[in-house]
C-alpha atoms as a PDB file:
ATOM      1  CA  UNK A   1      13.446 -32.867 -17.871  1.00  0.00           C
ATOM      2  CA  UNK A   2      10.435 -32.521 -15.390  1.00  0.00           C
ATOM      3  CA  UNK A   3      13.001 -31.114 -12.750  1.00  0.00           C
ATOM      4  CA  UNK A   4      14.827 -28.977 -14.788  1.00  0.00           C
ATOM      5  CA  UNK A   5      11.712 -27.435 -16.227  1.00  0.00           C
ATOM      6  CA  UNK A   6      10.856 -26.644 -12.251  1.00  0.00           C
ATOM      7  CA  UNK A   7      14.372 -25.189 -11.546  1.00  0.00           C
ATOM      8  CA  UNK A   8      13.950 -22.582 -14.757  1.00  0.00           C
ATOM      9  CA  UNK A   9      10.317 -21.715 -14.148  1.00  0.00           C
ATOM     10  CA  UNK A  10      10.947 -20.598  -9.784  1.00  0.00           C
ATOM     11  CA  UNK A  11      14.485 -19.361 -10.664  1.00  0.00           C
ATOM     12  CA  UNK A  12      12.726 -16.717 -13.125  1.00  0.00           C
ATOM     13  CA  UNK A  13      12.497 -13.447 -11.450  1.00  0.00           C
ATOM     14  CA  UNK A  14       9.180 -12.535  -9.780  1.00  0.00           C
ATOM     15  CA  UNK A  15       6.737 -10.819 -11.666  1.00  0.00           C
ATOM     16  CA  UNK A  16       4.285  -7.906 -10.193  1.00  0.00           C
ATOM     17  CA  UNK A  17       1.557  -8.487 -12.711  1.00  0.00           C
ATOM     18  CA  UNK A  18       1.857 -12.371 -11.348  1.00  0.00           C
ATOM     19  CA  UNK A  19       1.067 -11.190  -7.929  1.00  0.00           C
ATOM     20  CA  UNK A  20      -2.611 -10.730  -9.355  1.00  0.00           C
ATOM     21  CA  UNK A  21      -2.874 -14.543 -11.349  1.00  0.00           C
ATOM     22  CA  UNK A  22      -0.379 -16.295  -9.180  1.00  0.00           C
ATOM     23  CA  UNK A  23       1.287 -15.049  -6.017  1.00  0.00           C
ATOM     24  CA  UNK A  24       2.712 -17.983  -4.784  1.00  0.00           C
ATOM     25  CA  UNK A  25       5.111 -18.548  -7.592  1.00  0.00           C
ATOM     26  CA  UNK A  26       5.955 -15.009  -7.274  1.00  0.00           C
ATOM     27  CA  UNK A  27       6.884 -15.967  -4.003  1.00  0.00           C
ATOM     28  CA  UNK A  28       9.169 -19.234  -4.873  1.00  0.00           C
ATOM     29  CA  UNK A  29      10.756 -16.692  -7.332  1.00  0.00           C
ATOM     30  CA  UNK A  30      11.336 -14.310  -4.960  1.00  0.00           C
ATOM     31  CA  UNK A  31      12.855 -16.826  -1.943  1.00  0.00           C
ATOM     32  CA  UNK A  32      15.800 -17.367  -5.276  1.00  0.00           C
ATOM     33  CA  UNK A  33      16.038 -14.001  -7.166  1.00  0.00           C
ATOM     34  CA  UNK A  34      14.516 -11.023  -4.908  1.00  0.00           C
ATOM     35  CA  UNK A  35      13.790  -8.101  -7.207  1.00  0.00           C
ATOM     36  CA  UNK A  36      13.951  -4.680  -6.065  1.00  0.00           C
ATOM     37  CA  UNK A  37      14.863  -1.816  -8.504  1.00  0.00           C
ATOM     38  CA  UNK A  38      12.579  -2.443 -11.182  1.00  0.00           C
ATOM     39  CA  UNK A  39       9.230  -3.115  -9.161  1.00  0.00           C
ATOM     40  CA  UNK A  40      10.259  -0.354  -6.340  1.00  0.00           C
ATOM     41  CA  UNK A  41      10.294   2.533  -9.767  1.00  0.00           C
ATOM     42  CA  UNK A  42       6.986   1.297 -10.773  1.00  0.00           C
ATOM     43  CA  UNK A  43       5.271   1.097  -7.528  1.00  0.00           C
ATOM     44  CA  UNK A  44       6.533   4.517  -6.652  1.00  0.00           C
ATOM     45  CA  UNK A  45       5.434   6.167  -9.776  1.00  0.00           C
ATOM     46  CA  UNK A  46       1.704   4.424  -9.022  1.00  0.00           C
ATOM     47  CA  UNK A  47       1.969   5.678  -5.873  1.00  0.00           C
ATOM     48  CA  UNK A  48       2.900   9.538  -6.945  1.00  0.00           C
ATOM     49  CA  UNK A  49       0.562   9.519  -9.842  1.00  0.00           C
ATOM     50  CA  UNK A  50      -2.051   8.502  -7.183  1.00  0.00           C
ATOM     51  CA  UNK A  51      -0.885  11.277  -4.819  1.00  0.00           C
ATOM     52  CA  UNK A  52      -1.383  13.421  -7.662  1.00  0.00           C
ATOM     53  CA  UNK A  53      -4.956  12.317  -8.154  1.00  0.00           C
ATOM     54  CA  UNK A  54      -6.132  12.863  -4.660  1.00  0.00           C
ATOM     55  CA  UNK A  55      -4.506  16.006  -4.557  1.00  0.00           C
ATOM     56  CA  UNK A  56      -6.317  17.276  -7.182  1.00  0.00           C
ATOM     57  CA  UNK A  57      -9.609  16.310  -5.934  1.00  0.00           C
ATOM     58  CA  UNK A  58      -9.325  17.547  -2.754  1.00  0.00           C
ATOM     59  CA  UNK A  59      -7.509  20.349  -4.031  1.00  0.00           C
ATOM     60  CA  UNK A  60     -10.130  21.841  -6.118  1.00  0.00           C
ATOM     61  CA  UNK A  61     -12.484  21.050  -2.772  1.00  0.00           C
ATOM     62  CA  UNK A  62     -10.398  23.602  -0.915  1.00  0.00           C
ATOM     63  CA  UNK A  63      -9.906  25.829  -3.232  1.00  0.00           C
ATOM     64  CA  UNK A  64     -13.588  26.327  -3.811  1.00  0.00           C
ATOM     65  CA  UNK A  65     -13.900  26.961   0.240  1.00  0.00           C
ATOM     66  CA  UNK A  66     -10.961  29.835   0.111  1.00  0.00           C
ATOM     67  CA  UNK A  67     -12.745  31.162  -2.536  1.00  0.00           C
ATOM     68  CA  UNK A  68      -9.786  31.602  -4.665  1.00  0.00           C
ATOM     69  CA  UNK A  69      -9.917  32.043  -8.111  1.00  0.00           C
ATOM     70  CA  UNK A  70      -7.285  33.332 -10.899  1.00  0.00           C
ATOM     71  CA  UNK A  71      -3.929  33.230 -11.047  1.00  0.00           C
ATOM     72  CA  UNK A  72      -4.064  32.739  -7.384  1.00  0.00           C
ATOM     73  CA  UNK A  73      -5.916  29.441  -7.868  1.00  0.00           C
ATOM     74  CA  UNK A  74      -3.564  28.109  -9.952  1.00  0.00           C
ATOM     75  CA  UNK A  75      -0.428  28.745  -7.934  1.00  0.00           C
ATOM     76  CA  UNK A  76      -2.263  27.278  -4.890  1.00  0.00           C
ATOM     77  CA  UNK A  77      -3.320  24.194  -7.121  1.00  0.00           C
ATOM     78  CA  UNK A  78       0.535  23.636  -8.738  1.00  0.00           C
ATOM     79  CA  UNK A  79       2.082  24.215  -5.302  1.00  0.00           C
ATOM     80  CA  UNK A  80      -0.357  21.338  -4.074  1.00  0.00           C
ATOM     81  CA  UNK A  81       0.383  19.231  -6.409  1.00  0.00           C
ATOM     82  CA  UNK A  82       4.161  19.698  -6.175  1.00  0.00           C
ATOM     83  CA  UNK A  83       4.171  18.647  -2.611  1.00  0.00           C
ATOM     84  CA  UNK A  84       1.717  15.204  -3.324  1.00  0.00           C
ATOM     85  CA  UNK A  85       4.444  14.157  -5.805  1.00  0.00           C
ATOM     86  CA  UNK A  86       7.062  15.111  -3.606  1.00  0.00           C
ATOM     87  CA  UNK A  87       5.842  13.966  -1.116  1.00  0.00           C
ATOM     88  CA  UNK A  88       5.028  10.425  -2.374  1.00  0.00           C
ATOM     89  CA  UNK A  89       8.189  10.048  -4.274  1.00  0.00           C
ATOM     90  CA  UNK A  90      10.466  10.535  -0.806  1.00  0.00           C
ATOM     91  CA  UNK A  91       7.582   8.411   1.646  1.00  0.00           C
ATOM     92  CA  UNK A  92       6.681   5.882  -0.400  1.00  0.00           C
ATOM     93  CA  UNK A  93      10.831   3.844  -0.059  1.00  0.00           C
ATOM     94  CA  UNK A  94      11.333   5.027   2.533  1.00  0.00           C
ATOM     95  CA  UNK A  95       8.235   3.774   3.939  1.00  0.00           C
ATOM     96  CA  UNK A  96       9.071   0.225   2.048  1.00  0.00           C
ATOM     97  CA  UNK A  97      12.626   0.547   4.059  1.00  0.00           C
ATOM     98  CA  UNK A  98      11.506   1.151   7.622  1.00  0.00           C
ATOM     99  CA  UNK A  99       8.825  -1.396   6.966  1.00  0.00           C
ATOM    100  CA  UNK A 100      11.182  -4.524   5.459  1.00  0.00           C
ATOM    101  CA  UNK A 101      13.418  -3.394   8.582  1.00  0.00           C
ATOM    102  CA  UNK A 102      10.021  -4.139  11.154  1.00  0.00           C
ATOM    103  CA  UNK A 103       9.848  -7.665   9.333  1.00  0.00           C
ATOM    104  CA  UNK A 104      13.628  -8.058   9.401  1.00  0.00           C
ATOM    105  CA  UNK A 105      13.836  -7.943  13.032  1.00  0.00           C
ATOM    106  CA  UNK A 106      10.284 -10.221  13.895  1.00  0.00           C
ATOM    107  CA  UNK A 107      11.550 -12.779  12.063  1.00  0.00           C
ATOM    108  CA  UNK A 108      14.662 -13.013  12.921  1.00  0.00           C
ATOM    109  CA  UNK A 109      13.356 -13.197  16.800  1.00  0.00           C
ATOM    110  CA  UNK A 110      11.309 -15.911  14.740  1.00  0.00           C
ATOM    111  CA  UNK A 111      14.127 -17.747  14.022  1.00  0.00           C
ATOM    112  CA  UNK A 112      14.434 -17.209  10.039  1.00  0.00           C
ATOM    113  CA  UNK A 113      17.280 -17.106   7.814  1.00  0.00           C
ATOM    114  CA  UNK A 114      15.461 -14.649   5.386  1.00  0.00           C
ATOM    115  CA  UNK A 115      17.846 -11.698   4.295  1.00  0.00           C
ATOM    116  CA  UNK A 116      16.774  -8.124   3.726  1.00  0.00           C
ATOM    117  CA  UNK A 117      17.002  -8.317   0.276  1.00  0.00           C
ATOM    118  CA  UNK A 118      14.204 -10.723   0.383  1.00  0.00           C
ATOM    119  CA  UNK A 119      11.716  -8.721   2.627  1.00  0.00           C
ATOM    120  CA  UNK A 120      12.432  -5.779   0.608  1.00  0.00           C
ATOM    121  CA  UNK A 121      11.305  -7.538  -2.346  1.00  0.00           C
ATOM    122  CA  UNK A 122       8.050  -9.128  -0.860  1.00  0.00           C
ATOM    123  CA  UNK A 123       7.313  -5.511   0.475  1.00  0.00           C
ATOM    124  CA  UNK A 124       6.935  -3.759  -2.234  1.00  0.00           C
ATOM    125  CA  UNK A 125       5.379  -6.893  -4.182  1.00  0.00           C
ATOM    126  CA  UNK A 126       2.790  -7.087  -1.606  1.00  0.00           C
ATOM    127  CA  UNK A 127       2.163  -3.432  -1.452  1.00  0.00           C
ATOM    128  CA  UNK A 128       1.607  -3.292  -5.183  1.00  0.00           C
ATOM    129  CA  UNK A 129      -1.731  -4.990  -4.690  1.00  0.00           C
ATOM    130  CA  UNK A 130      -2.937  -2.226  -2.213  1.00  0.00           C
ATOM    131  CA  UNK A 131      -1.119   0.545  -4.012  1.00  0.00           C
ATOM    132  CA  UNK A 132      -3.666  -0.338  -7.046  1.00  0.00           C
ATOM    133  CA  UNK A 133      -6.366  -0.257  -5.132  1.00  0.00           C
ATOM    134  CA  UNK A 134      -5.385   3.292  -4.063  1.00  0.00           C
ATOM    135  CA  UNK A 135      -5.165   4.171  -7.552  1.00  0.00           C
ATOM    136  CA  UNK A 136      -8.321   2.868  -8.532  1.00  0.00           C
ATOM    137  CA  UNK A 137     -10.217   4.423  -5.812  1.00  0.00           C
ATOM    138  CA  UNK A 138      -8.435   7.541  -7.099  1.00  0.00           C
ATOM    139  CA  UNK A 139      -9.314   7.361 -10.461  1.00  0.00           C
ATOM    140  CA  UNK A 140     -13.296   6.850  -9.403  1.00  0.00           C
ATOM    141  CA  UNK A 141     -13.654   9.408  -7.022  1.00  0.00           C
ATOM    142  CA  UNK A 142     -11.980  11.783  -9.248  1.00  0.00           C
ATOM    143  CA  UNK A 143     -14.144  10.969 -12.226  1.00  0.00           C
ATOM    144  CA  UNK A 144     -17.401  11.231 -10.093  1.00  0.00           C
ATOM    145  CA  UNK A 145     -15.988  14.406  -9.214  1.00  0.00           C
ATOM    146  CA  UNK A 146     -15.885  14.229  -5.545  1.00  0.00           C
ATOM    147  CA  UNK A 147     -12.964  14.691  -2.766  1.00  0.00           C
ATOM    148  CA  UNK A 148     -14.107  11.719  -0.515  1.00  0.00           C
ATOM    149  CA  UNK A 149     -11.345   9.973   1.437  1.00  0.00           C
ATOM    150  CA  UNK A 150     -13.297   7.028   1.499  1.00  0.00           C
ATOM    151  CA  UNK A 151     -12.321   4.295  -0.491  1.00  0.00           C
ATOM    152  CA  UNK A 152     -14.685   3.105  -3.187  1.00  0.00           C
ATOM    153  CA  UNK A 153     -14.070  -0.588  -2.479  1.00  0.00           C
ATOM    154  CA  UNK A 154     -14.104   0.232   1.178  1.00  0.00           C
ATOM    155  CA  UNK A 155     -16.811  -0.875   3.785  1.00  0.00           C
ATOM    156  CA  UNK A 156     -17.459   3.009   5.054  1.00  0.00           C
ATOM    157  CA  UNK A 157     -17.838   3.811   1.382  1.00  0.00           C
ATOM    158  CA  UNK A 158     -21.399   2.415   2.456  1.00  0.00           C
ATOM    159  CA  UNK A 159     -21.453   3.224   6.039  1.00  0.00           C
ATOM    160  CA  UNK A 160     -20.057   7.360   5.260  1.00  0.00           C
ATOM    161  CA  UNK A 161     -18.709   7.404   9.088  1.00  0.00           C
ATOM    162  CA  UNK A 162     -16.052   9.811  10.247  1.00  0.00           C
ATOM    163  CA  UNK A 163     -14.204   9.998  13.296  1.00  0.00           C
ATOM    164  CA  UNK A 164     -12.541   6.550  14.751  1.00  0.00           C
ATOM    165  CA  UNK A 165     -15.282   4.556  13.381  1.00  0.00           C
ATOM    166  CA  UNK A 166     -14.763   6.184  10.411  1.00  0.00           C
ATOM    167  CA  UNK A 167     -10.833   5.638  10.289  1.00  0.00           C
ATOM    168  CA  UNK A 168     -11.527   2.315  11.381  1.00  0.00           C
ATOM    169  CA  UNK A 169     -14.190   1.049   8.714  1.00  0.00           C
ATOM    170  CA  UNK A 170     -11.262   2.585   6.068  1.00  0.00           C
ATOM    171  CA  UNK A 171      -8.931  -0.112   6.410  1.00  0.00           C
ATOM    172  CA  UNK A 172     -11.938  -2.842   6.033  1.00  0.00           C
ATOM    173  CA  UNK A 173     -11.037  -2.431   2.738  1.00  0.00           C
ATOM    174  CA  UNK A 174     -10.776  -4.707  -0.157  1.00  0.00           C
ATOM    175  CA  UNK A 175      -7.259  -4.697  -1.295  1.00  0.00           C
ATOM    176  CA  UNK A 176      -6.307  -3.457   1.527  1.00  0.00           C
ATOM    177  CA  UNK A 177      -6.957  -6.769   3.322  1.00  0.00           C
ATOM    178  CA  UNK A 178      -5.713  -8.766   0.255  1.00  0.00           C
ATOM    179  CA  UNK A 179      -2.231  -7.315   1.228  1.00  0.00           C
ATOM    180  CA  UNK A 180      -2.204  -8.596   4.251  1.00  0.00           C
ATOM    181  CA  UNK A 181      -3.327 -11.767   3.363  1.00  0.00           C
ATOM    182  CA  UNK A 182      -0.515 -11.962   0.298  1.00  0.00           C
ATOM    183  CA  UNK A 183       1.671 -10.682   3.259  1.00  0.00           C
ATOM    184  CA  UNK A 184       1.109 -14.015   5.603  1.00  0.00           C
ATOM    185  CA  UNK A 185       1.101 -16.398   2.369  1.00  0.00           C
ATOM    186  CA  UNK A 186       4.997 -14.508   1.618  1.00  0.00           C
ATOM    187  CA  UNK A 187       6.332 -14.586   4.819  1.00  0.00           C
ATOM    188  CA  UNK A 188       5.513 -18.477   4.858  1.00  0.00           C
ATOM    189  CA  UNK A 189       7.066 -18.412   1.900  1.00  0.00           C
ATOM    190  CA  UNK A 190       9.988 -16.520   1.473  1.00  0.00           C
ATOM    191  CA  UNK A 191      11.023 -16.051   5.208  1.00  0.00           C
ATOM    192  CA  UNK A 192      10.066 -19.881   5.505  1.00  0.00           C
ATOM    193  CA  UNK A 193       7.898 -19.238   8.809  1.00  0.00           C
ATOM    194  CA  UNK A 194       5.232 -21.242  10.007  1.00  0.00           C
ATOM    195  CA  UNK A 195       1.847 -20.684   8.621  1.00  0.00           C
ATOM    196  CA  UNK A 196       0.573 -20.249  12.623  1.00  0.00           C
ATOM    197  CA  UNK A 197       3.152 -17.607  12.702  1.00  0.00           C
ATOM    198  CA  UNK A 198       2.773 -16.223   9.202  1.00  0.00           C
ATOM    199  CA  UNK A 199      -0.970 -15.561   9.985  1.00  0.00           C
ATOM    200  CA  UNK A 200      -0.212 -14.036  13.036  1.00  0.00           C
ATOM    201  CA  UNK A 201       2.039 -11.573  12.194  1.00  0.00           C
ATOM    202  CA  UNK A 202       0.061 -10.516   9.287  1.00  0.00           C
ATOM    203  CA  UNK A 203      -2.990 -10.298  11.780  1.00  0.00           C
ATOM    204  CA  UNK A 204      -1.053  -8.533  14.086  1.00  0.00           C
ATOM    205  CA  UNK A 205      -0.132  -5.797  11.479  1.00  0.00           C
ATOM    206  CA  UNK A 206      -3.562  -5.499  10.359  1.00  0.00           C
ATOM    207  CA  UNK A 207      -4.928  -4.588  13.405  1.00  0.00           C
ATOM    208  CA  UNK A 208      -2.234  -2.051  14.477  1.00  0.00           C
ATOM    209  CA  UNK A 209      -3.101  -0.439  10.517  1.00  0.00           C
ATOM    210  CA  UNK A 210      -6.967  -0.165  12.049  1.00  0.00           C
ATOM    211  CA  UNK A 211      -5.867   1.642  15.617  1.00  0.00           C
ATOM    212  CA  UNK A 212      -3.827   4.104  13.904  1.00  0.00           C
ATOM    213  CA  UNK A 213      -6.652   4.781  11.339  1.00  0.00           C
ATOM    214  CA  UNK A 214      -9.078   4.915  14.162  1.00  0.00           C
ATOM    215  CA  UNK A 215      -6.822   7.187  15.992  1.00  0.00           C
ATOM    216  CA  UNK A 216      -5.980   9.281  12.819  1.00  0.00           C
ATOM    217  CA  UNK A 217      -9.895  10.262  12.456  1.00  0.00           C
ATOM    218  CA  UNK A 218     -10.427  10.399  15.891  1.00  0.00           C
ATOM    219  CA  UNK A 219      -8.228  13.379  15.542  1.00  0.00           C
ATOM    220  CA  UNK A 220      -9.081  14.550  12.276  1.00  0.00           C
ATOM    221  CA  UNK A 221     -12.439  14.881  13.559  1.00  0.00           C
ATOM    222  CA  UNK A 222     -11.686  16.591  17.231  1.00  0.00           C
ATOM    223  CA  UNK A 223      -9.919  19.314  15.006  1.00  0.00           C
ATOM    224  CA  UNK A 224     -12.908  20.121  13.677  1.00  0.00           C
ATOM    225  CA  UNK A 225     -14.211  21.578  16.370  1.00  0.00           C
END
């Protein structure tokens, strides 16, 4: 009885509310019965409503420096917000694809038997996590009323840097780093990898997500001159 309660209870499909209360079942779940459609609609449409959010913070920001008002205003604000949900609705799979492709190919060179289907799913499990941070950081900034790209649960939230530093001290961020973290703990176990290597890789993403924010507001910040 024991065992067959076991089989039933990690044959279950994967839940993304259980990714919060117990990610490591999610993960036996998802090694048996990766789940993709579902999870992937709901992620997205997180993602766009957040896209939605920022724009409209930082869309009433800009509008107030144009100095637009009206029916101009408005048209500027709707086509904003048309391209944020657009926008988010195409990147967000196709950012889950090209990313489940990167850990397709390291772990194969790893040695793992782990199909696509699988690192598909634990993508966009993972990235629900960090895609509710986004959203709650959103939903603050927009009810304080401000256009800040800084994340509230973010170390620069109290540091207020731009530039590299700035970009950098973004990604110190707190769900932002439980992502990666869920991402070592799923490649152990669902692409059955060492936890040396699982850590690794997950480390090795991490810090390639702070160089390109560094390098993102370096830029950011040299075209302000």
């Amino acid at each position: 009885m024991k065992n067959t309660n076991h089989t039933t209870e990690t044959t279950a499909k994967p839940s993304l509310i259980g990714m919060f209360l117990s990610p490591t079942l999610q993960f036996d779940r998802m090694r048996e019965r990766p789940t993709i459609w579902l999870p992937l609609i709901i992620v997205t449409v997180i993602g766009v409503i957040t896209g939605l959010l920022v724009a409209t913070g930082m869309g009433d920001a800009a509008l107030e420096d144009l100095g637009l008002s009206g029916a101009e205003a408005q048209t500027a604000q709707m086509f904003t917000m048309l391209l944020a949900g657009i926008g988010s609705l195409i990147f967000i799979p196709v950012g889950f694809l090209i990313y489940s492709l990167i850990l397709l190919a390291i772990i194969k060179i790893a040695g793992s038997e782990a199909t696509f289907k699988q690192l598909f799913s634990l993508t966009i499990f993972t990235t629900f996590i960090t895609t509710i941070g986004q959203l709650l950081n959103a939903i603050i900034n927009l009810s304080l009323g401000s256009d800040s790209v800084y994340f509230v649960t973010g170390l620069n939230s109290l540091v207020g840097a731009e530039g590299a530093l700035g970009g950098f001290l973004n990604t110190i961020e707190v769900f932002s780093i439980w992502g990666y973290v869920l991402i070592g703990m799923g490649l152990h176990k669902v692409a059955q990898l060492s936890k040396p290597a699982s850590i690794i890789i997950a480390i090795i993403f991490f810090v390639l997500a702070c160089i390109m924010a560094a390098a993102g507001g370096a830029l950011e910040g040299m075209s302000q001159f």
